[in-house]
PDB file of N, CA and C in Angstrom:
ATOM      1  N   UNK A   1       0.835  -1.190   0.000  1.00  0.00           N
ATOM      2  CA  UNK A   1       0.000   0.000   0.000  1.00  0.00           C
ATOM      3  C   UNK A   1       0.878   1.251   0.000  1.00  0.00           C
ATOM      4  N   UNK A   2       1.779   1.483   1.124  1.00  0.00           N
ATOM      5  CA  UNK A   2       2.923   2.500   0.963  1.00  0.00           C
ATOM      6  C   UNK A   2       3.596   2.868  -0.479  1.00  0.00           C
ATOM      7  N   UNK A   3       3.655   1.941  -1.476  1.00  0.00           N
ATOM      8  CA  UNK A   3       4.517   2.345  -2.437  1.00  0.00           C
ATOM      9  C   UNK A   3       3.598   2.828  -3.291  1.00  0.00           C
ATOM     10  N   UNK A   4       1.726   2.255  -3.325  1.00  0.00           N
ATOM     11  CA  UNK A   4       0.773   3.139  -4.238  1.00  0.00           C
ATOM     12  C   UNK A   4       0.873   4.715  -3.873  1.00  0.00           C
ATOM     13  N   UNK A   5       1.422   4.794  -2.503  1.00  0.00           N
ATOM     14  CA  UNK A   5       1.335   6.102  -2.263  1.00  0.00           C
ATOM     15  C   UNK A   5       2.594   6.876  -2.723  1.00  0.00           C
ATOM     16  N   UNK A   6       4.037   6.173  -2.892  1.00  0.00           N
ATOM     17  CA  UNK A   6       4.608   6.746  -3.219  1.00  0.00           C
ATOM     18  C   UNK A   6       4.706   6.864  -5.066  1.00  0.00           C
ATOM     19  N   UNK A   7       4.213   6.031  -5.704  1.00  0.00           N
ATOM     20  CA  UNK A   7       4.049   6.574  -6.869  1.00  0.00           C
ATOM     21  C   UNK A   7       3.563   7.433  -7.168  1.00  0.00           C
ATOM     22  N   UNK A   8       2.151   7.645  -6.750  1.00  0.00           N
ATOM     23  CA  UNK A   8       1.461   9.260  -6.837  1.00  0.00           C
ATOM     24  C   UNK A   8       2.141  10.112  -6.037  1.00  0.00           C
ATOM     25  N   UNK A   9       2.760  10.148  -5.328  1.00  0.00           N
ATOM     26  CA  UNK A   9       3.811  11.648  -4.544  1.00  0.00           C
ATOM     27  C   UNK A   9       5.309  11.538  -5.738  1.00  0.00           C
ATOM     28  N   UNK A  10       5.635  11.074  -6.220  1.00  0.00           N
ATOM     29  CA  UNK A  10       6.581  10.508  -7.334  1.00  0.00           C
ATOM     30  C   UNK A  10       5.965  11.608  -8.990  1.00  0.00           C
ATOM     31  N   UNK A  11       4.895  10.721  -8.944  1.00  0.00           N
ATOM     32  CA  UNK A  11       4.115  11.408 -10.531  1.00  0.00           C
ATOM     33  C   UNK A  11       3.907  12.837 -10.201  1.00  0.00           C
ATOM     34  N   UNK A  12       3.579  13.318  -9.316  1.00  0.00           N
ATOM     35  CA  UNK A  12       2.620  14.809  -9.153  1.00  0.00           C
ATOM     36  C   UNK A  12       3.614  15.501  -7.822  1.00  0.00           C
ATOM     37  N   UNK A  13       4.290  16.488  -8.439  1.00  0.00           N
ATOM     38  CA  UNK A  13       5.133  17.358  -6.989  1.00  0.00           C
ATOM     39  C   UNK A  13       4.268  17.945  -6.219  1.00  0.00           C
ATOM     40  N   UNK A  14       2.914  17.894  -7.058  1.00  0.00           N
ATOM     41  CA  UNK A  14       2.060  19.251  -5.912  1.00  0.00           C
ATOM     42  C   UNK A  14       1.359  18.274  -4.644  1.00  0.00           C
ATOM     43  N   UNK A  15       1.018  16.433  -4.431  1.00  0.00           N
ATOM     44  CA  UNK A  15       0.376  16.319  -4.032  1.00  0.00           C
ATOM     45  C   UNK A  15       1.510  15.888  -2.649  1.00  0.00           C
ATOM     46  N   UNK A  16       0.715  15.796  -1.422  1.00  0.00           N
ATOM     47  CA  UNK A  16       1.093  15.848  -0.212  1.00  0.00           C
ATOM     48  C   UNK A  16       0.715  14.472   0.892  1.00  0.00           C
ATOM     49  N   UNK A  17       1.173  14.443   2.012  1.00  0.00           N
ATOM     50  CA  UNK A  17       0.805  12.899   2.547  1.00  0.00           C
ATOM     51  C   UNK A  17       0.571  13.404   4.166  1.00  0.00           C
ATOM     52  N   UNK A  18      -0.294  13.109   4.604  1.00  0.00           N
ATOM     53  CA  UNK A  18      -0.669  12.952   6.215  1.00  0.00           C
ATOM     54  C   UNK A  18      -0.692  11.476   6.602  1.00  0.00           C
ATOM     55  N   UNK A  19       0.137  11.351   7.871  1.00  0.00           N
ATOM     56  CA  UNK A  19       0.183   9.777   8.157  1.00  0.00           C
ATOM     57  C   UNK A  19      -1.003  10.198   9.532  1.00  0.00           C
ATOM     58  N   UNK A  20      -1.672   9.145   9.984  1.00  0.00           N
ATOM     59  CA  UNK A  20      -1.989   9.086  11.265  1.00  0.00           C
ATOM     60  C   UNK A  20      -2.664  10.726  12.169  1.00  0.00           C
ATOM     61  N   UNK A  21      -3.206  11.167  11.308  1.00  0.00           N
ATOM     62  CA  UNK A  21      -4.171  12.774  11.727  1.00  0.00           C
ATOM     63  C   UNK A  21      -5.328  12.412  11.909  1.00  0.00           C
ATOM     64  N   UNK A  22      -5.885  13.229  13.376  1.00  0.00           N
ATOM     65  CA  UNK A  22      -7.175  12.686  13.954  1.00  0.00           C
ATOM     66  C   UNK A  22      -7.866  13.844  13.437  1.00  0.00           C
ATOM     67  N   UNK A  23      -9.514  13.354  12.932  1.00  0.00           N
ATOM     68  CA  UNK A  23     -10.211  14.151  12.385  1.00  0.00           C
ATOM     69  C   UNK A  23     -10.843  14.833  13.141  1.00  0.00           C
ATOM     70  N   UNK A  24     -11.245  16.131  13.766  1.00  0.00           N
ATOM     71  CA  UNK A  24     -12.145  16.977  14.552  1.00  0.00           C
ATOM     72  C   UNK A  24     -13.366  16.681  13.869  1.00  0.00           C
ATOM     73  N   UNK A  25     -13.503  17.014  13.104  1.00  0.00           N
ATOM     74  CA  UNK A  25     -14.995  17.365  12.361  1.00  0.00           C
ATOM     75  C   UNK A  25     -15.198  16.940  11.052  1.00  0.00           C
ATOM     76  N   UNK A  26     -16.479  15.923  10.744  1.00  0.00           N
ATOM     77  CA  UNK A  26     -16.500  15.318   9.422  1.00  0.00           C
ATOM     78  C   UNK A  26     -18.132  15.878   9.304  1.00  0.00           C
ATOM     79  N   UNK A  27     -18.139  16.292   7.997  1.00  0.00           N
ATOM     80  CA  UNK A  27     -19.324  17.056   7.850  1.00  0.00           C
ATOM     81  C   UNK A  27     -19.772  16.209   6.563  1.00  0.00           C
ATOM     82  N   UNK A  28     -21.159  15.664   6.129  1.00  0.00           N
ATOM     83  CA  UNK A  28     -21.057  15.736   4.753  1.00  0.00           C
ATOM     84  C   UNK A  28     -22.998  15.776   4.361  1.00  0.00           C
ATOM     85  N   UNK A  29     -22.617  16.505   2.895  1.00  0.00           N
ATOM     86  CA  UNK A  29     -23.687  16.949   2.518  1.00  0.00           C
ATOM     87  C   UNK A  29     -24.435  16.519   0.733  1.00  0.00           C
ATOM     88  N   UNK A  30     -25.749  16.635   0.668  1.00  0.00           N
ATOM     89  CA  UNK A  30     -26.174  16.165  -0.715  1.00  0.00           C
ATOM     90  C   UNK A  30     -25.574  17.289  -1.558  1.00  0.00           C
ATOM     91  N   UNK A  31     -25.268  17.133  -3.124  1.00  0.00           N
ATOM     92  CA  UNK A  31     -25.349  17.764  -4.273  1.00  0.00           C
ATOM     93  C   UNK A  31     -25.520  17.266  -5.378  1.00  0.00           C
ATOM     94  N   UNK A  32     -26.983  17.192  -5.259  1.00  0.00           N
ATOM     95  CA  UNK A  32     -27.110  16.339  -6.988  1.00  0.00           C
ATOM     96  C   UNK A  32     -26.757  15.254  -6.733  1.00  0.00           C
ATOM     97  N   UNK A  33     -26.054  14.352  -7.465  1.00  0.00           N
ATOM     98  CA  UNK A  33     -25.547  13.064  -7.400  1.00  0.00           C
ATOM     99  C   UNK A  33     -24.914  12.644  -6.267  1.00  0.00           C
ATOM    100  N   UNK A  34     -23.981  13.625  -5.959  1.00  0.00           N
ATOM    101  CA  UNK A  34     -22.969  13.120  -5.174  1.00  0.00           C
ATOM    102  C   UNK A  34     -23.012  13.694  -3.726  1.00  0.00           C
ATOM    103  N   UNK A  35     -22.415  12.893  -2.479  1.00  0.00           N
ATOM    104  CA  UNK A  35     -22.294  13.365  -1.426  1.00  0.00           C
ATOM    105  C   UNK A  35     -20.348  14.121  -1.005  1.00  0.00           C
ATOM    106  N   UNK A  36     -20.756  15.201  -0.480  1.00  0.00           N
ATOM    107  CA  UNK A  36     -19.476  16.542  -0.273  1.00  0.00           C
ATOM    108  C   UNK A  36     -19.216  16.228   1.161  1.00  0.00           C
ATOM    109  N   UNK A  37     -17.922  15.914   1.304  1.00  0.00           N
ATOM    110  CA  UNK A  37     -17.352  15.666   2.655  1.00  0.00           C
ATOM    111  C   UNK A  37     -16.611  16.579   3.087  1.00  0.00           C
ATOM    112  N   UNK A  38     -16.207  17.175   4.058  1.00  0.00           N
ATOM    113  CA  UNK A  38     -15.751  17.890   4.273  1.00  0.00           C
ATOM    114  C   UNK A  38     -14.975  17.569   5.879  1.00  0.00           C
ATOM    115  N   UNK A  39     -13.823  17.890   5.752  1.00  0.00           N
ATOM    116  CA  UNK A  39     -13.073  17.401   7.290  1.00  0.00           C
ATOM    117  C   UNK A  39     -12.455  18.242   7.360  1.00  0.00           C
ATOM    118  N   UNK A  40     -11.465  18.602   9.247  1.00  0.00           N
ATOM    119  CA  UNK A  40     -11.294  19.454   9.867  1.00  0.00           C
ATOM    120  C   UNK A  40     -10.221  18.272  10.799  1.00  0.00           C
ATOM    121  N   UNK A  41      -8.940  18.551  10.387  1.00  0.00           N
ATOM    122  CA  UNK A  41      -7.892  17.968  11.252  1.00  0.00           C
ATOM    123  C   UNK A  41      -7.341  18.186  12.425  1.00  0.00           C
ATOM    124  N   UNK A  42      -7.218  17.934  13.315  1.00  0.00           N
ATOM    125  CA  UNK A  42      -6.265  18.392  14.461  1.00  0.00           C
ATOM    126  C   UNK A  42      -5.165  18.974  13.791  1.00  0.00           C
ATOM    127  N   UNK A  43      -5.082  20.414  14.544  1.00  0.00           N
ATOM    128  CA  UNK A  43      -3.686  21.073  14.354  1.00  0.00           C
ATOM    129  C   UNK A  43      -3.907  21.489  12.890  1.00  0.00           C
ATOM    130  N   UNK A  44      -4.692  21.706  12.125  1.00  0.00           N
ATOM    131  CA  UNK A  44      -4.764  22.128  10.806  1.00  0.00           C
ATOM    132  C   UNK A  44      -6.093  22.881  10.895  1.00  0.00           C
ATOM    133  N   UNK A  45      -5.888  24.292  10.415  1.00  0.00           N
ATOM    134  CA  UNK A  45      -7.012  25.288  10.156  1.00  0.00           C
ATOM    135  C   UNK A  45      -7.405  25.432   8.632  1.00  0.00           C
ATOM    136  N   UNK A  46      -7.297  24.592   7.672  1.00  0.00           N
ATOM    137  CA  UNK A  46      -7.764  24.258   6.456  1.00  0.00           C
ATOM    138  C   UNK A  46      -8.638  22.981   6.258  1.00  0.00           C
ATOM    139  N   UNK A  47      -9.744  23.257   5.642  1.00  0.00           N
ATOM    140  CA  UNK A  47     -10.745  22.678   5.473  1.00  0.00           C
ATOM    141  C   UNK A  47     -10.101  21.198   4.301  1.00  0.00           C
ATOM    142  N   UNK A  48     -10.308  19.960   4.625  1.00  0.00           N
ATOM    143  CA  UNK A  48     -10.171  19.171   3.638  1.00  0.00           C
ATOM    144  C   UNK A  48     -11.164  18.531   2.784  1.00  0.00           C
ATOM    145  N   UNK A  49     -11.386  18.736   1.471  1.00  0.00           N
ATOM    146  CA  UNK A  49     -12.656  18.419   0.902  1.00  0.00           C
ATOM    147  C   UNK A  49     -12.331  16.858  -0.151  1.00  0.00           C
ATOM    148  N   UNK A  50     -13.832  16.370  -0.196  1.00  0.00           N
ATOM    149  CA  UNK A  50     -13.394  15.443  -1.197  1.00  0.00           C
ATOM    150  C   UNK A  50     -15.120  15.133  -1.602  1.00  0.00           C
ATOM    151  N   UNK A  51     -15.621  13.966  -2.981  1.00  0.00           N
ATOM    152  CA  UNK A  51     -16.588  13.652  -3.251  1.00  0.00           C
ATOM    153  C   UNK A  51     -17.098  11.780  -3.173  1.00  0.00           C
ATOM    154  N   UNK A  52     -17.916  11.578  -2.771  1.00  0.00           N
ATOM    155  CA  UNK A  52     -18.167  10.105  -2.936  1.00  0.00           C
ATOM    156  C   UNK A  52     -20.064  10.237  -3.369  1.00  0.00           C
ATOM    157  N   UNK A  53     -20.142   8.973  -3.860  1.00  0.00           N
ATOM    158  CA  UNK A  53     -21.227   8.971  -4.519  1.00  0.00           C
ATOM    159  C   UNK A  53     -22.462   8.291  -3.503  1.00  0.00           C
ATOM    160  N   UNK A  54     -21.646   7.948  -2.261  1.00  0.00           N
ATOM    161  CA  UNK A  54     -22.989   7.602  -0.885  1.00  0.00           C
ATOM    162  C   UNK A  54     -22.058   8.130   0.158  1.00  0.00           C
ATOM    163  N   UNK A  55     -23.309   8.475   1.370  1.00  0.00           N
ATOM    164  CA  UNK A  55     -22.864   9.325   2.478  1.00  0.00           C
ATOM    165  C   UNK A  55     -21.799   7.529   2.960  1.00  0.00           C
ATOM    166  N   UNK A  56     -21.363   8.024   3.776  1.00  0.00           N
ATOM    167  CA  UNK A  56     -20.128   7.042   4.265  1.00  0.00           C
ATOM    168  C   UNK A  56     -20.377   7.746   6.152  1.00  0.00           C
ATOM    169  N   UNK A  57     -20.100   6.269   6.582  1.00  0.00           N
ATOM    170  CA  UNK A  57     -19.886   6.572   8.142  1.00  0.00           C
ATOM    171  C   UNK A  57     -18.888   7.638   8.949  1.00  0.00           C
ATOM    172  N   UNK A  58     -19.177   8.059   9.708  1.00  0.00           N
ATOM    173  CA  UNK A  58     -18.683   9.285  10.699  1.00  0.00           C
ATOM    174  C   UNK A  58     -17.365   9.280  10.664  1.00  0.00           C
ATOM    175  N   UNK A  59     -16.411  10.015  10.104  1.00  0.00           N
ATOM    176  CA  UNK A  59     -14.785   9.565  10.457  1.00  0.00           C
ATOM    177  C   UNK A  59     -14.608  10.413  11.348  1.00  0.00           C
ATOM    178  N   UNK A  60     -15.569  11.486  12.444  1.00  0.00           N
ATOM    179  CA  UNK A  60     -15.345  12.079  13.145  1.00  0.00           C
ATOM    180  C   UNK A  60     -14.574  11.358  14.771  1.00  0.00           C
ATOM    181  N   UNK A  61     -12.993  11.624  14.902  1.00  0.00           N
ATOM    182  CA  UNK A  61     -12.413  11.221  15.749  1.00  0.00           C
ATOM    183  C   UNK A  61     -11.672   9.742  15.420  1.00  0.00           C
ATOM    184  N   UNK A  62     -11.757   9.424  14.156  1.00  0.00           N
ATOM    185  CA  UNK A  62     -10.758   8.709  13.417  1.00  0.00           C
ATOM    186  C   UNK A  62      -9.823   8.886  13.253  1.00  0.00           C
ATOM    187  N   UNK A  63      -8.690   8.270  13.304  1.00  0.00           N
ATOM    188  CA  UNK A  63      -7.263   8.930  12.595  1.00  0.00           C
ATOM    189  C   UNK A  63      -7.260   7.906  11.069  1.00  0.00           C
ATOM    190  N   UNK A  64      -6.661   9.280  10.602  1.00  0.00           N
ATOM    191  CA  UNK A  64      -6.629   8.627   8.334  1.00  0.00           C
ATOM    192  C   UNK A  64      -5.434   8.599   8.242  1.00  0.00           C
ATOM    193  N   UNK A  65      -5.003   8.567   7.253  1.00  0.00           N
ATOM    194  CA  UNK A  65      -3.971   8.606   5.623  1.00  0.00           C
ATOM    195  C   UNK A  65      -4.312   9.290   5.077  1.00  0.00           C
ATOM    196  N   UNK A  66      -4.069  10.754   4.615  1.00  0.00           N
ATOM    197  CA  UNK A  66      -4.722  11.249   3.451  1.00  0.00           C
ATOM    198  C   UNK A  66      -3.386  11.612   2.680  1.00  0.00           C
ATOM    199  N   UNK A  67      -3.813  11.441   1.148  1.00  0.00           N
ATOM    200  CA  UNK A  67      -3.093  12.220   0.338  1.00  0.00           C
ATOM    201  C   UNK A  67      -4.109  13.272  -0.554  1.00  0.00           C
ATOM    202  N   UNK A  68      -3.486  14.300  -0.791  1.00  0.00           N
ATOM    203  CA  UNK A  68      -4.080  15.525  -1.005  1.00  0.00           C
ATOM    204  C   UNK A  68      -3.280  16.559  -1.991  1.00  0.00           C
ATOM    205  N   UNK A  69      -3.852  17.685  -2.548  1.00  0.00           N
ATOM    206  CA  UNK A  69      -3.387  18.702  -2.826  1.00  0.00           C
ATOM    207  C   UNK A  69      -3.530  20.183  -2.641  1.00  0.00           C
ATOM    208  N   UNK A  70      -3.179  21.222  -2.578  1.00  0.00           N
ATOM    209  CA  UNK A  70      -3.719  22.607  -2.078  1.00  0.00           C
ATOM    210  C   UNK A  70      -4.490  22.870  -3.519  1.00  0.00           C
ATOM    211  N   UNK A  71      -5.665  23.710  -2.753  1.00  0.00           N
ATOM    212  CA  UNK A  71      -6.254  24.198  -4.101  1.00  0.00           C
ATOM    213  C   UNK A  71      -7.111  25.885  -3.376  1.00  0.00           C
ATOM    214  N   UNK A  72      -7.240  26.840  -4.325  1.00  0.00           N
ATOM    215  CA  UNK A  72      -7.970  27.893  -3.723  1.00  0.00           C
ATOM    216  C   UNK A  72      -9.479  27.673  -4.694  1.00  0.00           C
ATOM    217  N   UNK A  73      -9.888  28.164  -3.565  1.00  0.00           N
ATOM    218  CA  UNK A  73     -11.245  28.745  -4.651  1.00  0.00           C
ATOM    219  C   UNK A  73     -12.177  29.814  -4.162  1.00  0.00           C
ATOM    220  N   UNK A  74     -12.688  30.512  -5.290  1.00  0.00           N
ATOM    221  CA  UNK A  74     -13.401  31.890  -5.108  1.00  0.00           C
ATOM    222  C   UNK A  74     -14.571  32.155  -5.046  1.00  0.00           C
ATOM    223  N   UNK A  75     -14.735  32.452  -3.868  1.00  0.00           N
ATOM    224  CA  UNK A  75     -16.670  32.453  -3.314  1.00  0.00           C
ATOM    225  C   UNK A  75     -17.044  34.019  -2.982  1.00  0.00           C
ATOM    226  N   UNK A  76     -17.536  34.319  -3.858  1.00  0.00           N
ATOM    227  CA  UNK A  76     -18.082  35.302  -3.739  1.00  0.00           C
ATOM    228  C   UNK A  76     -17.427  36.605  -3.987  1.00  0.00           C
ATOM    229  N   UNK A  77     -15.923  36.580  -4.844  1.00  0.00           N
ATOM    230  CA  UNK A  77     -15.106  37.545  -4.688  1.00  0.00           C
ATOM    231  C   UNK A  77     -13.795  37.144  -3.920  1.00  0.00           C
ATOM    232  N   UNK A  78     -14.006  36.350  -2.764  1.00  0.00           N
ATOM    233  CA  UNK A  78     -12.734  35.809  -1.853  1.00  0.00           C
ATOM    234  C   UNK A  78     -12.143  34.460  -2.262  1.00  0.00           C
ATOM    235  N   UNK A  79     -10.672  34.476  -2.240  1.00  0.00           N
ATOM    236  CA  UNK A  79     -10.091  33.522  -2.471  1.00  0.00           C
ATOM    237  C   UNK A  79      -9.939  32.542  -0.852  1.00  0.00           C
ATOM    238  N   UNK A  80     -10.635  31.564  -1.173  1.00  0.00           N
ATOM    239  CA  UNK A  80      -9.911  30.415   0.080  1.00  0.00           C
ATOM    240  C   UNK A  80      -9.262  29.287  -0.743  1.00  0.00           C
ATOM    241  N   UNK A  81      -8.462  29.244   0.722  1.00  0.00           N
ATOM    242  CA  UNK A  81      -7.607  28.062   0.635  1.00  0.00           C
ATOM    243  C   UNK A  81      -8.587  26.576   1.159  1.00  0.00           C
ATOM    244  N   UNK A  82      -8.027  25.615   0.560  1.00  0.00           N
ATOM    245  CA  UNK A  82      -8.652  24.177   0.700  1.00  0.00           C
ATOM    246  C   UNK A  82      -7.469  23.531   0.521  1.00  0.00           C
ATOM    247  N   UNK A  83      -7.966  22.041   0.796  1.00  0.00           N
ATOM    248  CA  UNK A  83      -7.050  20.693   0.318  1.00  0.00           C
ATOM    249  C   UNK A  83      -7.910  19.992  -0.305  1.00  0.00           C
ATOM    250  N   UNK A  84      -7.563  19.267  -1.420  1.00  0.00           N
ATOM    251  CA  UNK A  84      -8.534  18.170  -2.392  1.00  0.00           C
ATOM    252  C   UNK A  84      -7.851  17.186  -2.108  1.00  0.00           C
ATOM    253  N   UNK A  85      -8.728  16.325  -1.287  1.00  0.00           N
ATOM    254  CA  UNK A  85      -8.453  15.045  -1.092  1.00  0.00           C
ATOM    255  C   UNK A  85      -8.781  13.931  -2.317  1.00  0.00           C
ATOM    256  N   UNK A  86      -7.193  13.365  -2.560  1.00  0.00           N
ATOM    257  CA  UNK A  86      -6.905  12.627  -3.824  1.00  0.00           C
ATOM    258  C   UNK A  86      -7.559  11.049  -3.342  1.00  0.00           C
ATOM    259  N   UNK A  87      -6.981  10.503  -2.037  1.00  0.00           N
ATOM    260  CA  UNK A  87      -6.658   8.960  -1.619  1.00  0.00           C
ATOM    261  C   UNK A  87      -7.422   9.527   0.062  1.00  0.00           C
ATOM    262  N   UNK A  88      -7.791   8.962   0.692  1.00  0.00           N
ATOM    263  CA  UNK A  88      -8.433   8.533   2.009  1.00  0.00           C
ATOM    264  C   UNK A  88      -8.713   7.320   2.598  1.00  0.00           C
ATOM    265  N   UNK A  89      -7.847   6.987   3.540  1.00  0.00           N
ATOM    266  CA  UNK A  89      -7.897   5.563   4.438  1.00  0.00           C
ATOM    267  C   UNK A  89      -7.621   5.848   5.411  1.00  0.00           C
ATOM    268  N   UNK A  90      -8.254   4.766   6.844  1.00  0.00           N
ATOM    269  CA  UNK A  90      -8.407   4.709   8.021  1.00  0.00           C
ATOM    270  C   UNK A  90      -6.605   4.202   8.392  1.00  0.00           C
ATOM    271  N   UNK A  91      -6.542   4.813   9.773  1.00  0.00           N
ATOM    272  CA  UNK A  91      -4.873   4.371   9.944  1.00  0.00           C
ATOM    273  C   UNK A  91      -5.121   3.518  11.269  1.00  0.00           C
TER     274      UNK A  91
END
């Protein structure tokens, strides 16, 4: 499993790796098809987002694996910062 992760940190310089981060807050919501997750790490004040196509159980107070990338986006005039979660597993 470790080395799927290091091929994608290998292929792509921009994407990033969290070992073992406990989640504060797992939020997730309908849009159309798909369900919008949204998490909140210990020790991290950036929102981590990602999409799945059914709501999925509470990872609130789980520790993951994530691999990810920074991304901004513009709501309303303001630029925020995010992470797009690429890969997500339980540690």
């Amino acid at each position: 499993m470790k080395s799927d992760v290091n091929k994608l940190l290998k292929k792509n310089q921009q994407l990033n790796q969290l070992d073992a981060v406990k989640v504060v807050s797992h939020v997730q919501r309908e849009s159309g098809e798909w369900t919008k997750n949204t998490l909140m790490l210990d020790g991290y004040d950036v929102p981590f987002k990602y999409n799945r196509t059914k709501q999925y159980r509470s990872l609130e107070g789980a520790s993951v694996n994530l691999t990810y990338y920074p991304q901004t986006e513009n709501v309303a005039g303001m630029e925020f910062e995010s992470m797009k979660v690429v890969r997500i597993r339980r540690s």
